[in-house]
PDB file of N, CA and C in Angstrom:
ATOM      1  N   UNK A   1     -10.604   2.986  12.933  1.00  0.00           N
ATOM      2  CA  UNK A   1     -10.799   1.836  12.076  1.00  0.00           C
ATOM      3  C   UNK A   1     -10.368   2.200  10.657  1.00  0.00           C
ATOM      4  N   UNK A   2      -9.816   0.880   9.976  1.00  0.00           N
ATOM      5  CA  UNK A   2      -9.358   1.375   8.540  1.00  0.00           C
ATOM      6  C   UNK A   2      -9.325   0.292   7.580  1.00  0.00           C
ATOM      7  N   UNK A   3      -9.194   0.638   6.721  1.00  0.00           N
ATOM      8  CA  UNK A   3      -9.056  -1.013   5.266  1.00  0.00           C
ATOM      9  C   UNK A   3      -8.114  -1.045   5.012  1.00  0.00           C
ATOM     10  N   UNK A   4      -7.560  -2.341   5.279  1.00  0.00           N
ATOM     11  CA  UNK A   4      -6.186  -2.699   5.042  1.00  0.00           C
ATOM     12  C   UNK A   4      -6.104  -3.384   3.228  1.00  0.00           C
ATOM     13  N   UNK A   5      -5.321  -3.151   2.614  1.00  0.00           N
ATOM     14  CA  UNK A   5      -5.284  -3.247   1.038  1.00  0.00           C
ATOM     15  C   UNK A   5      -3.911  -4.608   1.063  1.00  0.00           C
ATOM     16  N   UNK A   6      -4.193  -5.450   0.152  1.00  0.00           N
ATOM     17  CA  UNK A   6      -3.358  -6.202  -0.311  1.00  0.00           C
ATOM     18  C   UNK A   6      -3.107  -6.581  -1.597  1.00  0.00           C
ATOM     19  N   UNK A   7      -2.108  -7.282  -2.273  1.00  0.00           N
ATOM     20  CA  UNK A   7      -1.302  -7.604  -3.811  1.00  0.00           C
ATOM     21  C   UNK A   7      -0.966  -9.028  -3.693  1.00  0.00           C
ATOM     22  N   UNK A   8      -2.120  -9.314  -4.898  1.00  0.00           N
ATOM     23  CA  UNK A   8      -1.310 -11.076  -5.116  1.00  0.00           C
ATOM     24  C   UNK A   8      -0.582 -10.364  -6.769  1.00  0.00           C
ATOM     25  N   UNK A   9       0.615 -11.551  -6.192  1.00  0.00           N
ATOM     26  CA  UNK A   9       0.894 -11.257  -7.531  1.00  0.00           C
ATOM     27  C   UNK A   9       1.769 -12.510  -8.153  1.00  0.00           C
ATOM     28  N   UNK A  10       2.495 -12.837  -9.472  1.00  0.00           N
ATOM     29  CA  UNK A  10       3.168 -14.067  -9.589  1.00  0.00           C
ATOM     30  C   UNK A  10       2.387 -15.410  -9.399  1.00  0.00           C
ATOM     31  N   UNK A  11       1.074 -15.315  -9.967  1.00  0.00           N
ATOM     32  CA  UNK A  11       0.168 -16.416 -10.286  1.00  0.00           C
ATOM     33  C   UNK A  11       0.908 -17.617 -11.367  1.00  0.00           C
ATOM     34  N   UNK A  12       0.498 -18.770 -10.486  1.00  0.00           N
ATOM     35  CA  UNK A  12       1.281 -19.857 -11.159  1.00  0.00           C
ATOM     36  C   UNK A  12       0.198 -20.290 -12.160  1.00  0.00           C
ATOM     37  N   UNK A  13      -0.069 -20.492 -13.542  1.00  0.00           N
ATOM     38  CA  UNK A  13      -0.361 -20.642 -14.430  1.00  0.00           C
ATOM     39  C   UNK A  13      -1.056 -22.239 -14.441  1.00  0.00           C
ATOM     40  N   UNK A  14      -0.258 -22.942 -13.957  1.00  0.00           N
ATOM     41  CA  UNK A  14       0.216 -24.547 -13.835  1.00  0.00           C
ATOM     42  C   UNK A  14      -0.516 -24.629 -12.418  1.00  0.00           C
ATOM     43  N   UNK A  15      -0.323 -24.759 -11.435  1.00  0.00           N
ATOM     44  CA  UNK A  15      -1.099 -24.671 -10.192  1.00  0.00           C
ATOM     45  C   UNK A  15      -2.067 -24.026  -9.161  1.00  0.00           C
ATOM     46  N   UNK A  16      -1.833 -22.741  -9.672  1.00  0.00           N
ATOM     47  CA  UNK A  16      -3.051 -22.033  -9.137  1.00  0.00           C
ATOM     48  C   UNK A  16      -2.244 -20.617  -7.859  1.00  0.00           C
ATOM     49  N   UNK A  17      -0.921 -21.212  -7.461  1.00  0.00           N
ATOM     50  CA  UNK A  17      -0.273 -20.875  -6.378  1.00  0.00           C
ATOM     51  C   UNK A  17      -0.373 -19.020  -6.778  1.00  0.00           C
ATOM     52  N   UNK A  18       0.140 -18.044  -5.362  1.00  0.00           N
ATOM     53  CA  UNK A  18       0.428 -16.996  -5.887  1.00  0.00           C
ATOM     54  C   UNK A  18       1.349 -16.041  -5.135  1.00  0.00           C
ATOM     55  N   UNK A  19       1.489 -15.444  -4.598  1.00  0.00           N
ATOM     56  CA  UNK A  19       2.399 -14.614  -3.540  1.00  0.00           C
ATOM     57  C   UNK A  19       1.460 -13.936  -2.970  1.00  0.00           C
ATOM     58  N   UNK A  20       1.180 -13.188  -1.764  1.00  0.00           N
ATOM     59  CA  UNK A  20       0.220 -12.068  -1.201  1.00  0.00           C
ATOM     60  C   UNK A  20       0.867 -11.232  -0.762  1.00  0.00           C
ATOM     61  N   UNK A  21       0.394 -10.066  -0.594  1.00  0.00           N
ATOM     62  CA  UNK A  21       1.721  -9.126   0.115  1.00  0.00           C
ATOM     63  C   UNK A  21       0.907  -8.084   0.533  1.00  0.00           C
ATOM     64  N   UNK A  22       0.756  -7.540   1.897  1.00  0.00           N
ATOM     65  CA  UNK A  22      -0.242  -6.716   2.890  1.00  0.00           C
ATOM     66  C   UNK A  22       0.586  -5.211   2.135  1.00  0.00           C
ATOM     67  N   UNK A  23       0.508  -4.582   1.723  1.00  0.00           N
ATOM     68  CA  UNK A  23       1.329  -3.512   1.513  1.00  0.00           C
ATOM     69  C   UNK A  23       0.723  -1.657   2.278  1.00  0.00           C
ATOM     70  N   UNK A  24      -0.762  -1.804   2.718  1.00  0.00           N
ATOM     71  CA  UNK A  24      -0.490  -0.653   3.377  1.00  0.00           C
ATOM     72  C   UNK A  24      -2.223  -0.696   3.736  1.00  0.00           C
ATOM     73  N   UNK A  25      -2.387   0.410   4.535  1.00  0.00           N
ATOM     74  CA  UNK A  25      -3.984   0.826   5.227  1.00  0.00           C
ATOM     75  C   UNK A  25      -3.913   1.933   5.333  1.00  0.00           C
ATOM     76  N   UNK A  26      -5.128   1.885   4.816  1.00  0.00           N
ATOM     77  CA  UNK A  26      -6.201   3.730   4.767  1.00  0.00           C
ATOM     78  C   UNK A  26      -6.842   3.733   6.122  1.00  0.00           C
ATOM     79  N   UNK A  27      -6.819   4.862   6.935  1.00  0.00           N
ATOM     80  CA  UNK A  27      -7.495   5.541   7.844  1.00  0.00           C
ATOM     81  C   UNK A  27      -7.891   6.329   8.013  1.00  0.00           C
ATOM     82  N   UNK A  28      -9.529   6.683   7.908  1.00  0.00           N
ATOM     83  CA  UNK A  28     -10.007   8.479   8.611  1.00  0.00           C
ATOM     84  C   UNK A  28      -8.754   9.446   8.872  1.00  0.00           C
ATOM     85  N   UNK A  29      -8.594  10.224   8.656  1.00  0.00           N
ATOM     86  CA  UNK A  29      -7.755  11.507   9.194  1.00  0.00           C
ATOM     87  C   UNK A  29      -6.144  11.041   9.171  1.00  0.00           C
ATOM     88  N   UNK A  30      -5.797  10.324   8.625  1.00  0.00           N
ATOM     89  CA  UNK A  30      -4.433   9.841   8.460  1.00  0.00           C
ATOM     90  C   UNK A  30      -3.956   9.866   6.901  1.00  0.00           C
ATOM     91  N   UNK A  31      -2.750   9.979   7.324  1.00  0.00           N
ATOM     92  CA  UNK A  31      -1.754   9.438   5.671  1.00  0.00           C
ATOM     93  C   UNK A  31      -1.893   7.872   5.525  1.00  0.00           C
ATOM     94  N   UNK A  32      -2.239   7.988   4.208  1.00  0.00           N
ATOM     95  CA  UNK A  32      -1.352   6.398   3.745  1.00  0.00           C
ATOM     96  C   UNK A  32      -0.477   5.514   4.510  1.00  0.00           C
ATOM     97  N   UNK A  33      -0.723   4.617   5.179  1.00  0.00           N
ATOM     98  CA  UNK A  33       0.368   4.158   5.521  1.00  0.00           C
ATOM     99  C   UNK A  33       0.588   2.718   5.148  1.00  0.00           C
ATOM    100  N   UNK A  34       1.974   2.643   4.389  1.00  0.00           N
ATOM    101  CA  UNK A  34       2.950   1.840   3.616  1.00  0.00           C
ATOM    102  C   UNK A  34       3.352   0.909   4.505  1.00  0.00           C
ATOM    103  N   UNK A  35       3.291  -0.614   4.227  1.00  0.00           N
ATOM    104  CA  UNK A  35       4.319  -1.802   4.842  1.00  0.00           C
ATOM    105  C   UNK A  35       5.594  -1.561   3.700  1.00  0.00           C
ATOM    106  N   UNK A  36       6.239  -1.626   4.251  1.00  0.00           N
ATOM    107  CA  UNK A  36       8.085  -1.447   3.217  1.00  0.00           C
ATOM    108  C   UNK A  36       7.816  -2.813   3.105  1.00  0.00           C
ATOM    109  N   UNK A  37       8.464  -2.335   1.575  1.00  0.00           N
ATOM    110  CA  UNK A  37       8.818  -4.123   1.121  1.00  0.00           C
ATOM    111  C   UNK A  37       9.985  -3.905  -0.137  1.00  0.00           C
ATOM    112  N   UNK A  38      11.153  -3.971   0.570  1.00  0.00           N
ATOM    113  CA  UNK A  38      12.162  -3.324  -0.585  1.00  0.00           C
ATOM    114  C   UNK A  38      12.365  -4.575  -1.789  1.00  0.00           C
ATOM    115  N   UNK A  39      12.033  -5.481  -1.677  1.00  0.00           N
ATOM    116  CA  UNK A  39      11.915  -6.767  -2.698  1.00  0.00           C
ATOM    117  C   UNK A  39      11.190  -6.268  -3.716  1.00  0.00           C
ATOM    118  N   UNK A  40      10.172  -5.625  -3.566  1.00  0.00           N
ATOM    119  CA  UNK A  40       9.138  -5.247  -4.919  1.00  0.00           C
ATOM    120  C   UNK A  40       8.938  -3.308  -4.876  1.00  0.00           C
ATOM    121  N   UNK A  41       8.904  -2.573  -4.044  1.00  0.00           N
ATOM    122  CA  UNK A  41       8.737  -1.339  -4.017  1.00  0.00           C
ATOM    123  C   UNK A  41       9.990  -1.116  -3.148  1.00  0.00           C
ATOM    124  N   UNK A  42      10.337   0.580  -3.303  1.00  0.00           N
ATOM    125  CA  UNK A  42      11.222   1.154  -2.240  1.00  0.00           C
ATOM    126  C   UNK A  42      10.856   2.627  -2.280  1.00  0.00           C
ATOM    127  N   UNK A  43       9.826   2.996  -2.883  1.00  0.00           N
ATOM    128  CA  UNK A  43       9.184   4.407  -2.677  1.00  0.00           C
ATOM    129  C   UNK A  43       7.749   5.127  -3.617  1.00  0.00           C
ATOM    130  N   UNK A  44       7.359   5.946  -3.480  1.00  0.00           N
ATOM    131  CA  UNK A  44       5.858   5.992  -4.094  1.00  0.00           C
ATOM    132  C   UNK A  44       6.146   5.597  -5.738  1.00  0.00           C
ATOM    133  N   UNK A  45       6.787   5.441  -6.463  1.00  0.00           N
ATOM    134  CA  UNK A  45       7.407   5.718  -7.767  1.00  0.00           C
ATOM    135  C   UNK A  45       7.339   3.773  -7.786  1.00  0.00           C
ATOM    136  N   UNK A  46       7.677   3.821  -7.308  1.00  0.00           N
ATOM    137  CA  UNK A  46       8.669   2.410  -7.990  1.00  0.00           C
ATOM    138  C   UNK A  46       7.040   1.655  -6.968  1.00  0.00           C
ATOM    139  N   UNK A  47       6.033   2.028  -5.884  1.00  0.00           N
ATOM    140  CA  UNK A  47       5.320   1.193  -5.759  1.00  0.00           C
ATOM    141  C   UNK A  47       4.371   0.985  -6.661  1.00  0.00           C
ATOM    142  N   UNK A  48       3.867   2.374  -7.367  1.00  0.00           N
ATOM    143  CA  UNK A  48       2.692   2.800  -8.668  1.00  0.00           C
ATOM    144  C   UNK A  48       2.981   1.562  -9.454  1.00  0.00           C
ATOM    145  N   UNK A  49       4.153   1.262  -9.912  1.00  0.00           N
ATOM    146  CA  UNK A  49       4.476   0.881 -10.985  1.00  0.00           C
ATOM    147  C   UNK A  49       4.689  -0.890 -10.874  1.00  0.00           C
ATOM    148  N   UNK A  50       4.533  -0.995  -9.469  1.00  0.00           N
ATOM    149  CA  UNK A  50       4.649  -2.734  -8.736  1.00  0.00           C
ATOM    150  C   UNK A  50       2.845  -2.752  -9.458  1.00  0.00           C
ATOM    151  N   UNK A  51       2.056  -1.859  -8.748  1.00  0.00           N
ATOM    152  CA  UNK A  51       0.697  -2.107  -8.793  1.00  0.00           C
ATOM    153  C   UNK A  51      -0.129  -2.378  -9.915  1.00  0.00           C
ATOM    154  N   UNK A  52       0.780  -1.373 -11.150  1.00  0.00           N
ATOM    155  CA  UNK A  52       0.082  -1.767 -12.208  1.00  0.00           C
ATOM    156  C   UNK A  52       0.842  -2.344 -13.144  1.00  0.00           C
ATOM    157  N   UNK A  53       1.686  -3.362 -12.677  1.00  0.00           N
ATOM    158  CA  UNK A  53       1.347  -4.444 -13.604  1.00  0.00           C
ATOM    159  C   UNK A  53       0.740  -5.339 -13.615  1.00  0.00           C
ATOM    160  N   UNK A  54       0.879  -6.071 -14.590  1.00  0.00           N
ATOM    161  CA  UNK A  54      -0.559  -7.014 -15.243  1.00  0.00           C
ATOM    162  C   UNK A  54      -0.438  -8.174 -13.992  1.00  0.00           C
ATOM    163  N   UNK A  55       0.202  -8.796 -13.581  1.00  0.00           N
ATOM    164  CA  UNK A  55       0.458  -9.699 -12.953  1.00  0.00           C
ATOM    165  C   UNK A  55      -0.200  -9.584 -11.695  1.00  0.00           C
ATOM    166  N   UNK A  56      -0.554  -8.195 -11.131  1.00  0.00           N
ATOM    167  CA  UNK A  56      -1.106  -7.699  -9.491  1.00  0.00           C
ATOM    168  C   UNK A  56      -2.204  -7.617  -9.722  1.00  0.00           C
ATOM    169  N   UNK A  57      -3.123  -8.117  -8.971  1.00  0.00           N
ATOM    170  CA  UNK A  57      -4.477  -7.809  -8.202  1.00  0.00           C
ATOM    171  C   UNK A  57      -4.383  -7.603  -6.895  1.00  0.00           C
ATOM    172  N   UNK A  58      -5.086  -6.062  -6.855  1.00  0.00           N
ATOM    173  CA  UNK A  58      -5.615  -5.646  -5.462  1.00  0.00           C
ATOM    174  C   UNK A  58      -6.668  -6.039  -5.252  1.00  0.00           C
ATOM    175  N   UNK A  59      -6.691  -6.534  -3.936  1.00  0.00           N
ATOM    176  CA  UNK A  59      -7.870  -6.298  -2.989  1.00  0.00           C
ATOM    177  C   UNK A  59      -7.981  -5.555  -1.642  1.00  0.00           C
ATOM    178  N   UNK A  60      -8.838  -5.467  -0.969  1.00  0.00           N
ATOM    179  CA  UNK A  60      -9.109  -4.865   0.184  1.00  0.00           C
ATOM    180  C   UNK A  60      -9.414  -5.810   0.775  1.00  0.00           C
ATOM    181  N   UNK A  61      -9.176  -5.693   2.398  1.00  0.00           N
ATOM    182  CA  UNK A  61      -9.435  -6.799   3.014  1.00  0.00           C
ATOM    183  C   UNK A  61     -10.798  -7.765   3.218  1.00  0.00           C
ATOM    184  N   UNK A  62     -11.649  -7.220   2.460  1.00  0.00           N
ATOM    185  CA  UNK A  62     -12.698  -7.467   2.466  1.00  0.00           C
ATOM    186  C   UNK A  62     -13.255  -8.541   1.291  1.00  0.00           C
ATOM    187  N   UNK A  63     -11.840  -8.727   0.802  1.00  0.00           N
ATOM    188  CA  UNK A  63     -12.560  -9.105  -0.786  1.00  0.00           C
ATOM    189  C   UNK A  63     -12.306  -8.496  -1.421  1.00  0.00           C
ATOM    190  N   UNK A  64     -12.958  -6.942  -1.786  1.00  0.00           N
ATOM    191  CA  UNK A  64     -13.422  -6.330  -2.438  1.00  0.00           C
ATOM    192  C   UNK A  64     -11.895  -6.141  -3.917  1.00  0.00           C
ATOM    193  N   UNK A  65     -12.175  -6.261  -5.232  1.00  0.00           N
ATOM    194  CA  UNK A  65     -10.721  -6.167  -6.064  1.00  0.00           C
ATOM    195  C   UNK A  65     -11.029  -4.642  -6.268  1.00  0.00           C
ATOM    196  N   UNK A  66      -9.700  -3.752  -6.191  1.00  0.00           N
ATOM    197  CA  UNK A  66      -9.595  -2.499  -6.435  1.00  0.00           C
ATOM    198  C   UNK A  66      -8.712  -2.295  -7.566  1.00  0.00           C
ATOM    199  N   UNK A  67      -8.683  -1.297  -8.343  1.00  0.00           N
ATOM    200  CA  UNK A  67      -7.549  -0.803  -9.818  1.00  0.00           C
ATOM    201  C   UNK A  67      -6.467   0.196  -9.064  1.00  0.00           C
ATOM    202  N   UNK A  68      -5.939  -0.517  -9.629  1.00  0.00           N
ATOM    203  CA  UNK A  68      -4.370   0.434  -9.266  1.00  0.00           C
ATOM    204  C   UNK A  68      -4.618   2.111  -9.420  1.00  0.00           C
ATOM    205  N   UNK A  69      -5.464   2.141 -10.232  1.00  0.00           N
ATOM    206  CA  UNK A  69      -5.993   3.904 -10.551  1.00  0.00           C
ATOM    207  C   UNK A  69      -6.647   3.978  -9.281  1.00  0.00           C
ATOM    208  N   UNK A  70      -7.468   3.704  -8.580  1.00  0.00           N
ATOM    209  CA  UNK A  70      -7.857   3.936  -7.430  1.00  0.00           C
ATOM    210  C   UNK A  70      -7.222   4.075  -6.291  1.00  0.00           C
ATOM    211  N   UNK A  71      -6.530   3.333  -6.353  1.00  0.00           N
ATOM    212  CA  UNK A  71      -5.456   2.997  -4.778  1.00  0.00           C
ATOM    213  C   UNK A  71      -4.919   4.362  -4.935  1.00  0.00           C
ATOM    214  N   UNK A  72      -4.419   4.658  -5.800  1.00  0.00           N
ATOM    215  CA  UNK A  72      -3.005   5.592  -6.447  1.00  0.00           C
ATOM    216  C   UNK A  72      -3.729   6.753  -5.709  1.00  0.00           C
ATOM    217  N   UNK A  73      -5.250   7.183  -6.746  1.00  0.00           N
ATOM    218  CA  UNK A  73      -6.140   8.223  -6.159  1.00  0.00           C
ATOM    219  C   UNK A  73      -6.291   8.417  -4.424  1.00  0.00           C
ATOM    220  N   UNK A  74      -6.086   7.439  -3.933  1.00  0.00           N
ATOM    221  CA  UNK A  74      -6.707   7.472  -2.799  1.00  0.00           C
ATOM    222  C   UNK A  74      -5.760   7.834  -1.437  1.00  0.00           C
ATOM    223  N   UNK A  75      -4.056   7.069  -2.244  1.00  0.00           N
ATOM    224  CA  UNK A  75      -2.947   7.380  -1.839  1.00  0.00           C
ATOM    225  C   UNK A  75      -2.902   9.237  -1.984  1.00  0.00           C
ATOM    226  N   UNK A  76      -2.762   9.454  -2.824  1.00  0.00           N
ATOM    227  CA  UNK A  76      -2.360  10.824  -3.457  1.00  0.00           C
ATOM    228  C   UNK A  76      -3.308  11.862  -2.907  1.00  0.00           C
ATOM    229  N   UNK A  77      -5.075  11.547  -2.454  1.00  0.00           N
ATOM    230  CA  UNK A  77      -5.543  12.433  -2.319  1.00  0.00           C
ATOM    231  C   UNK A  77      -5.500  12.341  -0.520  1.00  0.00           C
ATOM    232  N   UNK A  78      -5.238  11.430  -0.193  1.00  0.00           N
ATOM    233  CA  UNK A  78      -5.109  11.705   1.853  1.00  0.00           C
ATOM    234  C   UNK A  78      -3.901  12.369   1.558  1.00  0.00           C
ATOM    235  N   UNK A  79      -2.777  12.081   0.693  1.00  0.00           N
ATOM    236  CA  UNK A  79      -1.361  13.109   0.841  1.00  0.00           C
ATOM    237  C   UNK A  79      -1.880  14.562   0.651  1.00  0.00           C
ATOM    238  N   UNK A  80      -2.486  15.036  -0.380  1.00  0.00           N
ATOM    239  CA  UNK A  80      -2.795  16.740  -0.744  1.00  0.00           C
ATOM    240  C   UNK A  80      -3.486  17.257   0.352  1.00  0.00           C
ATOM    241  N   UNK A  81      -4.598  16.683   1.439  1.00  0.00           N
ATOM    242  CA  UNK A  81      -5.411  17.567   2.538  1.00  0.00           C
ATOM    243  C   UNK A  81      -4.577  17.622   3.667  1.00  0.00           C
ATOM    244  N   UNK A  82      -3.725  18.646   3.558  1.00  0.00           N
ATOM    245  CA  UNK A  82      -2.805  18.295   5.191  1.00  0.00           C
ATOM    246  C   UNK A  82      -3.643  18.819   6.314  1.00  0.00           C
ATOM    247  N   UNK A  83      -4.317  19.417   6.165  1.00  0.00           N
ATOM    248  CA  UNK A  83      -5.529  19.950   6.894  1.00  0.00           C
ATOM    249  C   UNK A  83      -5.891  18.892   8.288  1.00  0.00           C
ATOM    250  N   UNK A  84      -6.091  17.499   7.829  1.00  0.00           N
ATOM    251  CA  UNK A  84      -6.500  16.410   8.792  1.00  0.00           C
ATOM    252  C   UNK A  84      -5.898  15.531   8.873  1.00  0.00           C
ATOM    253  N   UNK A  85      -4.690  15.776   7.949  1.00  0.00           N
ATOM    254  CA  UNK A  85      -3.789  14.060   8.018  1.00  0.00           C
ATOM    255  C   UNK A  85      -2.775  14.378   9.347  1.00  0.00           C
ATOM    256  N   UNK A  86      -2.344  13.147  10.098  1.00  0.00           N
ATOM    257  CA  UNK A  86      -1.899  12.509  11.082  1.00  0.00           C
ATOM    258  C   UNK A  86      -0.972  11.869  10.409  1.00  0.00           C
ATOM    259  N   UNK A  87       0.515  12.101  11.260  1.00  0.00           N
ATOM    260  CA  UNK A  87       1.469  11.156  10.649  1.00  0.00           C
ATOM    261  C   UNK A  87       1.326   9.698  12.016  1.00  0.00           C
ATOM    262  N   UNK A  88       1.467   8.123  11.308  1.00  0.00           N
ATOM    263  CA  UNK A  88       1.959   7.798  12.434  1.00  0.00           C
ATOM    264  C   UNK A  88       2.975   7.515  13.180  1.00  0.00           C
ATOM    265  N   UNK A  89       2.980   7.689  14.653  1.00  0.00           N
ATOM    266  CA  UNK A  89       3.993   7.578  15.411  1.00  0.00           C
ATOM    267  C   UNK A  89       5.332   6.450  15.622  1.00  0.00           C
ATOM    268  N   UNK A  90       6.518   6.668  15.352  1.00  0.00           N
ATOM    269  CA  UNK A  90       7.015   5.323  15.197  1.00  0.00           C
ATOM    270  C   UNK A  90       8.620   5.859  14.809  1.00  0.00           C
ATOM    271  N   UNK A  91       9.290   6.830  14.879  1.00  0.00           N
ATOM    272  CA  UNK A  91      10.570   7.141  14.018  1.00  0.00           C
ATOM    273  C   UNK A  91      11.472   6.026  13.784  1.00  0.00           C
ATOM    274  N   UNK A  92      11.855   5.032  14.646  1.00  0.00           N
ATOM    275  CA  UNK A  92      12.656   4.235  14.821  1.00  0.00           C
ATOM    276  C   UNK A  92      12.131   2.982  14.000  1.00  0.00           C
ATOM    277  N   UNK A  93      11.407   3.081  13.278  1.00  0.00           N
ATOM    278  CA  UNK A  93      10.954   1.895  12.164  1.00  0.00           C
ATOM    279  C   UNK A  93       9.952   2.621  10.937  1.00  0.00           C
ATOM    280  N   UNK A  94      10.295   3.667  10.733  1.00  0.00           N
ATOM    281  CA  UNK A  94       9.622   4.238   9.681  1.00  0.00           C
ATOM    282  C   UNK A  94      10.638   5.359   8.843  1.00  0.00           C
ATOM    283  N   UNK A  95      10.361   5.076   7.619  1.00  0.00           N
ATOM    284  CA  UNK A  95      11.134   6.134   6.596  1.00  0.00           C
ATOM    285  C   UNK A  95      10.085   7.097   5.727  1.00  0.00           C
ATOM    286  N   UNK A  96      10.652   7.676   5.881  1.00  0.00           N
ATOM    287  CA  UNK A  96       9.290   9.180   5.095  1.00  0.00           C
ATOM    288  C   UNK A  96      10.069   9.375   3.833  1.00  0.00           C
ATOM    289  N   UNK A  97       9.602   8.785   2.940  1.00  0.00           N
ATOM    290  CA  UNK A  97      10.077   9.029   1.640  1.00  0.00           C
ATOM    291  C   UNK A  97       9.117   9.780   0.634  1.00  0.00           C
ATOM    292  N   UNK A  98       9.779  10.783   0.335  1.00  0.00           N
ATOM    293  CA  UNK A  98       9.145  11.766  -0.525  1.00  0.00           C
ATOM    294  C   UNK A  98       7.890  12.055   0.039  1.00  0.00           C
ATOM    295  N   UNK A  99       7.445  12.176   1.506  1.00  0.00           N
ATOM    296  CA  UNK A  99       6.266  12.554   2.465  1.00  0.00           C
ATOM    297  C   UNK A  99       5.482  11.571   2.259  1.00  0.00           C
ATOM    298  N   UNK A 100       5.518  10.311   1.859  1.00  0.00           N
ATOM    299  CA  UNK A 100       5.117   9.383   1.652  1.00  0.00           C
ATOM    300  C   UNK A 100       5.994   8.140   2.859  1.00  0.00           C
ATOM    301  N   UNK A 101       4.461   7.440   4.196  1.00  0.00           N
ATOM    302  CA  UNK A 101       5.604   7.071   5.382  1.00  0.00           C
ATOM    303  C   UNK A 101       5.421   5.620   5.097  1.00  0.00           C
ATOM    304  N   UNK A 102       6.543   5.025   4.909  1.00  0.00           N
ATOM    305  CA  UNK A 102       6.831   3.549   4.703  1.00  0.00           C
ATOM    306  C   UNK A 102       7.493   2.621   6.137  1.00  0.00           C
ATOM    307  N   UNK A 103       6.393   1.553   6.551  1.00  0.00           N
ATOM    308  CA  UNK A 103       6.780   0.905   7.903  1.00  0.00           C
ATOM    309  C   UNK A 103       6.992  -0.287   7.951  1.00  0.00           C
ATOM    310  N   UNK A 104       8.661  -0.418   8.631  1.00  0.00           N
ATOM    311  CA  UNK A 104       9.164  -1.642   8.814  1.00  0.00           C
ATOM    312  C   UNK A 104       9.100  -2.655   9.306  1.00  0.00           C
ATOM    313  N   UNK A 105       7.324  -3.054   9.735  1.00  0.00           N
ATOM    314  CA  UNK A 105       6.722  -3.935  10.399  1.00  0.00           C
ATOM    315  C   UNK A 105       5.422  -4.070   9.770  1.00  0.00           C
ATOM    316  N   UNK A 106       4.789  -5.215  10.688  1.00  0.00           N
ATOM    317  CA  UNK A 106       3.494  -5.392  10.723  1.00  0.00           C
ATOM    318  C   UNK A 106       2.483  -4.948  11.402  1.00  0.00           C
ATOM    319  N   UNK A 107       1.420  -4.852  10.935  1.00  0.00           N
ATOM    320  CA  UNK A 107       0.219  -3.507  11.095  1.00  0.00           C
ATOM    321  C   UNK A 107      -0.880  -4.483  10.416  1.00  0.00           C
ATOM    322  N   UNK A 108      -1.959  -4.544  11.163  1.00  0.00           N
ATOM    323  CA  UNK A 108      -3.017  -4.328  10.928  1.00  0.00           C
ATOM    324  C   UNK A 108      -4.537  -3.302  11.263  1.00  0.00           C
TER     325      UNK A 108
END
């Protein structure tokens, strides 16, 4: 079981409207794992920097709103324990960028 994290972002001012975008889930004993979305991110660098701008709010699937300082932390610290992390299985729709695994589908 795991928490899946999402990004609204591009709030319409005038109507209320916004974009959502599933971008990845935390699991017990696993890496990070990334939905690719080359429209707004294309690797850990360029996603940090989707997250914190002003325009994004995270949440967790739960509701819950998270800070981009957190996610980042949370990304970064399942990457440093290789001890228990699990890559997941999938070569043929996944890119490992900078050991960071980004997937070309949907996942929940």
């Amino acid at each position: 079981m795991g928490t899946n994290y999402y990004a609204k972002y591009g709030l319409c001012k005038h109507c209320g409207r916004y974009n959502k975008v599933h971008f990845g889930k935390s699991s017990a004993g696993w890496k990070f794992m990334f939905r690719a979305n080359p429209k707004l991110y294309e690797d850990f660098k360029s996603f940090c920097k989707f997250i914190e701008r002003k325009d994004v709010e995270i949440s967790d699937e739960y509701g819950r709103i998270k800070s981009a300082t957190f996610l980042i932390d949370l990304v970064q610290s399942k990457q440093k324990d290789k001890s228990h992390i699990q890559s997941y299985p999938s070569p043929d729709k996944q890119a490992n960028i900078m050991d960071y695994e980004f997937f070309d589908y949907e996942f929940s």
